[in-house]
Protein backbone atom coordinates (compact mmCIF):
# COMPACT_ATOMS: atom_id res chain seq x y z
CA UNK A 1 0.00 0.00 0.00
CA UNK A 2 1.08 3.65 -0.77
CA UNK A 3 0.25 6.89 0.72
CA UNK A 4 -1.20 9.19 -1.16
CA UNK A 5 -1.60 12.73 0.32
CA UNK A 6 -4.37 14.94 -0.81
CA UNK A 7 -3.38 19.01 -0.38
CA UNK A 8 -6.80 20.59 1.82
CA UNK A 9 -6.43 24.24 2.49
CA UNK A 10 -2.55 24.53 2.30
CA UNK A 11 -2.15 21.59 4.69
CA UNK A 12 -1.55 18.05 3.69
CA UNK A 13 -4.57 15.70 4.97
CA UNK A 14 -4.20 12.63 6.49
CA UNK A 15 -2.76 9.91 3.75
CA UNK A 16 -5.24 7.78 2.25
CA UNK A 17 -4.48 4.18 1.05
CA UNK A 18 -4.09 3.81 -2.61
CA UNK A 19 -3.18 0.15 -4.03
CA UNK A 20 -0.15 -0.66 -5.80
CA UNK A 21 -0.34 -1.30 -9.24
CA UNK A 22 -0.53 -4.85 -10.37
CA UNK A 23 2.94 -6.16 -10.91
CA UNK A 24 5.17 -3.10 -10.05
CA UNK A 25 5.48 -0.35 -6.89
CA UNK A 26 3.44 2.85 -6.60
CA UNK A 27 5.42 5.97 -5.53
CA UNK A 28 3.34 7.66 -4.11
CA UNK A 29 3.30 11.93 -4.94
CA UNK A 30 1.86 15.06 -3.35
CA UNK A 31 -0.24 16.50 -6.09
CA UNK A 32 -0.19 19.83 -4.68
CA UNK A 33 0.81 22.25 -6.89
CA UNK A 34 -0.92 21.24 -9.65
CA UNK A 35 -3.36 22.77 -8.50
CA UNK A 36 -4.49 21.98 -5.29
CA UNK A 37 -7.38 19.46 -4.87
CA UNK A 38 -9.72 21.63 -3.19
CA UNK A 39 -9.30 24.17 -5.37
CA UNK A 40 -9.96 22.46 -8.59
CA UNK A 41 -13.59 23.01 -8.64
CA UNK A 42 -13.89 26.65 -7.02
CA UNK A 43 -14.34 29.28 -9.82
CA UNK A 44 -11.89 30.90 -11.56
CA UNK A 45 -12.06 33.86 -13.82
CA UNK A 46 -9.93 33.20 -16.71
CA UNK A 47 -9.16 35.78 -20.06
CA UNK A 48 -10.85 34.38 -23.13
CA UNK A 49 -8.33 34.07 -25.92
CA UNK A 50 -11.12 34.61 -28.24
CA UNK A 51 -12.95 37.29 -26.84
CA UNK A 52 -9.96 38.54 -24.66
CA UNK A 53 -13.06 38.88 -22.26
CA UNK A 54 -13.37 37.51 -18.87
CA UNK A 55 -15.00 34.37 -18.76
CA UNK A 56 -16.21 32.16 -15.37
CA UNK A 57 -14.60 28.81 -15.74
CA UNK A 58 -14.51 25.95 -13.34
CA UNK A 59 -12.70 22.36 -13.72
CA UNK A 60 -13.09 19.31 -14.07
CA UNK A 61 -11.71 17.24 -11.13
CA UNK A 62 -11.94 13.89 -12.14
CA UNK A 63 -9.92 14.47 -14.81
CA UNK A 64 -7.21 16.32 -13.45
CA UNK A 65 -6.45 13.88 -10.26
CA UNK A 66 -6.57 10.97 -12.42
CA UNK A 67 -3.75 12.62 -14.69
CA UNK A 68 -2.18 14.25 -11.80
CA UNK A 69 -1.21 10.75 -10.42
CA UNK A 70 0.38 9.63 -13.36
CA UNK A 71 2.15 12.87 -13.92
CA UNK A 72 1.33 16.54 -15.01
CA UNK A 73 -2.44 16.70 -14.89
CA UNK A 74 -4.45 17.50 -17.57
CA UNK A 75 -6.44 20.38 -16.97
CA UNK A 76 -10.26 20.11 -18.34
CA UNK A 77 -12.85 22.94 -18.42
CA UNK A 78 -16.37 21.21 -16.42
CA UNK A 79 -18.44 24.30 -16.93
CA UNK A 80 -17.55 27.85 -18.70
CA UNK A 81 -19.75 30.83 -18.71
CA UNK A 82 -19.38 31.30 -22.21
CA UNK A 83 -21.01 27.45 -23.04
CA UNK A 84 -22.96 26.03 -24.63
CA UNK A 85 -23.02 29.03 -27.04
CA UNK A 86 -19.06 28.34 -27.64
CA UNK A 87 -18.89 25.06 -26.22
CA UNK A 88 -16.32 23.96 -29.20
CA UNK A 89 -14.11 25.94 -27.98
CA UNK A 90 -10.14 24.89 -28.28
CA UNK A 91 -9.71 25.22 -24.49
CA UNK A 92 -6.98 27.92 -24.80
CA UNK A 93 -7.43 29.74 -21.28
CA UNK A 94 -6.46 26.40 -19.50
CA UNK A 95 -2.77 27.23 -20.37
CA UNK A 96 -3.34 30.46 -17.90
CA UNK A 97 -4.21 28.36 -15.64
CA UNK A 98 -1.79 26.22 -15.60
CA UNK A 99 0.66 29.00 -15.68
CA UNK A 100 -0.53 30.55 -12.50
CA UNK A 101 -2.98 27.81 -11.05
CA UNK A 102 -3.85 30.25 -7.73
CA UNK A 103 -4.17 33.66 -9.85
CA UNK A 104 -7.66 32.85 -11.67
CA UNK A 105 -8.88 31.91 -8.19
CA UNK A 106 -12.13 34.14 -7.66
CA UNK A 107 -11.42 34.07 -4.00
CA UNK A 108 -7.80 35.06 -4.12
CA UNK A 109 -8.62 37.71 -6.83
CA UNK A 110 -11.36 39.00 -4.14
CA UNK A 111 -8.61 38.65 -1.30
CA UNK A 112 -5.60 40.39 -3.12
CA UNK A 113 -8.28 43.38 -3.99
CA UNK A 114 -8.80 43.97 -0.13
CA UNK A 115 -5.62 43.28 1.24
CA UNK A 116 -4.54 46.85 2.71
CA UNK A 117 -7.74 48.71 2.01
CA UNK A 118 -10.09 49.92 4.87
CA UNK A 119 -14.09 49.84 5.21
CA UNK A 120 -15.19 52.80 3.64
CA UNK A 121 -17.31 53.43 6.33
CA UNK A 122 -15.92 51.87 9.78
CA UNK A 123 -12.51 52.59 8.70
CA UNK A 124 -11.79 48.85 9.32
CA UNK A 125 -8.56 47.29 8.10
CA UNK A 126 -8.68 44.11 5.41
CA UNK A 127 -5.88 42.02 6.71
CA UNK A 128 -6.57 38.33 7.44
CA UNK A 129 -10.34 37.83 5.96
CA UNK A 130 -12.56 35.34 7.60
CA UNK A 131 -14.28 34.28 4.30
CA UNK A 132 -16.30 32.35 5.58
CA UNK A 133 -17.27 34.18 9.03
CA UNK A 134 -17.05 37.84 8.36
CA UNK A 135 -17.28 37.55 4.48
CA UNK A 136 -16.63 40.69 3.08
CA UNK A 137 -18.70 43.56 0.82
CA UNK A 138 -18.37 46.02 -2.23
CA UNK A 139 -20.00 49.09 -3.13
CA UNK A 140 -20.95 48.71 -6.67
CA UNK A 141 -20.48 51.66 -8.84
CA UNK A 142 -24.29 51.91 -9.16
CA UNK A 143 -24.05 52.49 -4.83
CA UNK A 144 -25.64 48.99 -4.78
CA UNK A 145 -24.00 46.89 -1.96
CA UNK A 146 -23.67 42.83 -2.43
CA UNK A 147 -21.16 40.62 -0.39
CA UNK A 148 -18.46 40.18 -3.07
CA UNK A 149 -19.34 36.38 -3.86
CA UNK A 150 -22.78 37.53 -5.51
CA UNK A 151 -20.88 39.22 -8.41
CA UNK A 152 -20.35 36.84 -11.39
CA UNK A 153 -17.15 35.64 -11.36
CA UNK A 154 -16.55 36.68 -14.82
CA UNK A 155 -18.05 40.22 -14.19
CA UNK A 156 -15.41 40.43 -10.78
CA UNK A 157 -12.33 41.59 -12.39
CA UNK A 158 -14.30 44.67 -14.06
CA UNK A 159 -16.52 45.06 -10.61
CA UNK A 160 -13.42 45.24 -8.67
CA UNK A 161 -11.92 48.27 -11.10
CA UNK A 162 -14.57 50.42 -10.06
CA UNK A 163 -16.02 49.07 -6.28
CA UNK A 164 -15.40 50.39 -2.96
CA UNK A 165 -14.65 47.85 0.40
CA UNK A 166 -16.74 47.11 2.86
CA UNK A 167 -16.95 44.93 6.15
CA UNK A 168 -19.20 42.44 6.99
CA UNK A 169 -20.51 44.64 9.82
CA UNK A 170 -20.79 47.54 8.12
CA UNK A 171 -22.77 45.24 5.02
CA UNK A 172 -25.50 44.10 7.76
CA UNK A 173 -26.48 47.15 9.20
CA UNK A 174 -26.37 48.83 5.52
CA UNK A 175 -28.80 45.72 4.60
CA UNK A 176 -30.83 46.14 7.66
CA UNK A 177 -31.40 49.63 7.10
CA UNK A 178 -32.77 49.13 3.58
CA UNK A 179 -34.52 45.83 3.97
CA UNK A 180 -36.44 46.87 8.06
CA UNK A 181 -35.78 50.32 8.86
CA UNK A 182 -38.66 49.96 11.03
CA UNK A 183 -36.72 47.76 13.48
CA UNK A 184 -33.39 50.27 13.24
CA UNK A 185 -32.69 52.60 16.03
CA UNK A 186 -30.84 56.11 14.89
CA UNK A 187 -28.64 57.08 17.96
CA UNK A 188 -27.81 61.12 17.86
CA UNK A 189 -24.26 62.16 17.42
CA UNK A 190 -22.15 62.12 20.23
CA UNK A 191 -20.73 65.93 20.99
CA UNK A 192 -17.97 66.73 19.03
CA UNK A 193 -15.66 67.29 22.36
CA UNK A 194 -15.55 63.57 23.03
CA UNK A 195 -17.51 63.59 26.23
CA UNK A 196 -20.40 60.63 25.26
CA UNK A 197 -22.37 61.15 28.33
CA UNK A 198 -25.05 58.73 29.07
């Protein structure tokens, strides 16, 4: 038996058991930057080499770990926002992929847009995002505000050009305040001379 180690979340997971081949020994690999297995079926936004557009693309796992354990894996499109229309297509953008398996990542083009900015209107910090806790905003250039997963992931690149950051917090109460104003509370300002009172 061989140990084959799957990559989860920049960590190796615990080995799993993989037969040898019939006949012969198994040495066993770490298909981990090839790219990661779970990353192969997030979304990715990827340039069309038709259209030189951006286009949503996701993969197709099966595919690529079976290849990836004999070798280089074969990357193959599972879904493209551009099919069925183009369906036919020759497959081109998998090449940037492969070139940069992380950088099409919707999530790490989301994160690398925040890094250093501040909440427009808390003043918070983006540093180290809890995606999945305190999963972060944008204000649209229409003044629209959507948590930034909403926006197509072929439509994020352009969104991004043009949006604003915002926290989670901040997000809610914005979303309260449109969606049940009657159940929002407006305090008064505090004096300017920092005294808050009670």
């Amino acid at each position: 038996m061989a140990c084959l180690f799957l990559r989860f979340g920049g960590d190796y997971a615990a080995p799993y058991d993989c037969p040898a081949p019939a006949g012969g020994s198994f040495r066993s690999r770490r298909i981990a930057d090839d790219p990661p297995i779970c990353e192969i079926r997030r979304p990715r936004a990827v340039t069309c080499p038709e259209t030189r557009a951006h286009a949503a693309v996701t993969l197709q796992r099966g595919a690529t770990i079976r290849t990836g354990l004999l070798g280089t894996p074969n990357l193959e499109l599972g879904a493209c926002s551009r099919w069925p229309e183009r369906a036919g297509c020759g497959r081109e953008c998998t090449a940037e992929i492969a070139a940069d398996p992380e950088a099409s990542l919707a999530r790490i083009i989301a994160g690398r847009w925040f890094e250093g900015k501040n909440c427009i209107t808390c003043n918070l910090e983006f540093h180290k995002i809890e995606w999945q806790v305190a999963k972060p905003a944008l204000v649209l250039a229409d003044k629209s505000c959507v948590e930034w997963d909403r926006v197509p992931v072929d439509k994020l690149p352009e969104a991004l050009a043009d949006a604003q950051p915002l926290c989670c917090t901040c997000f809610l109460a914005s979303k309260m305040v449109a969606e049940r104003p009657d159940l929002v509370l407006k305090r008064p300002a505090f004096p300017k001379s920092g005294s808050r009172g009670v």
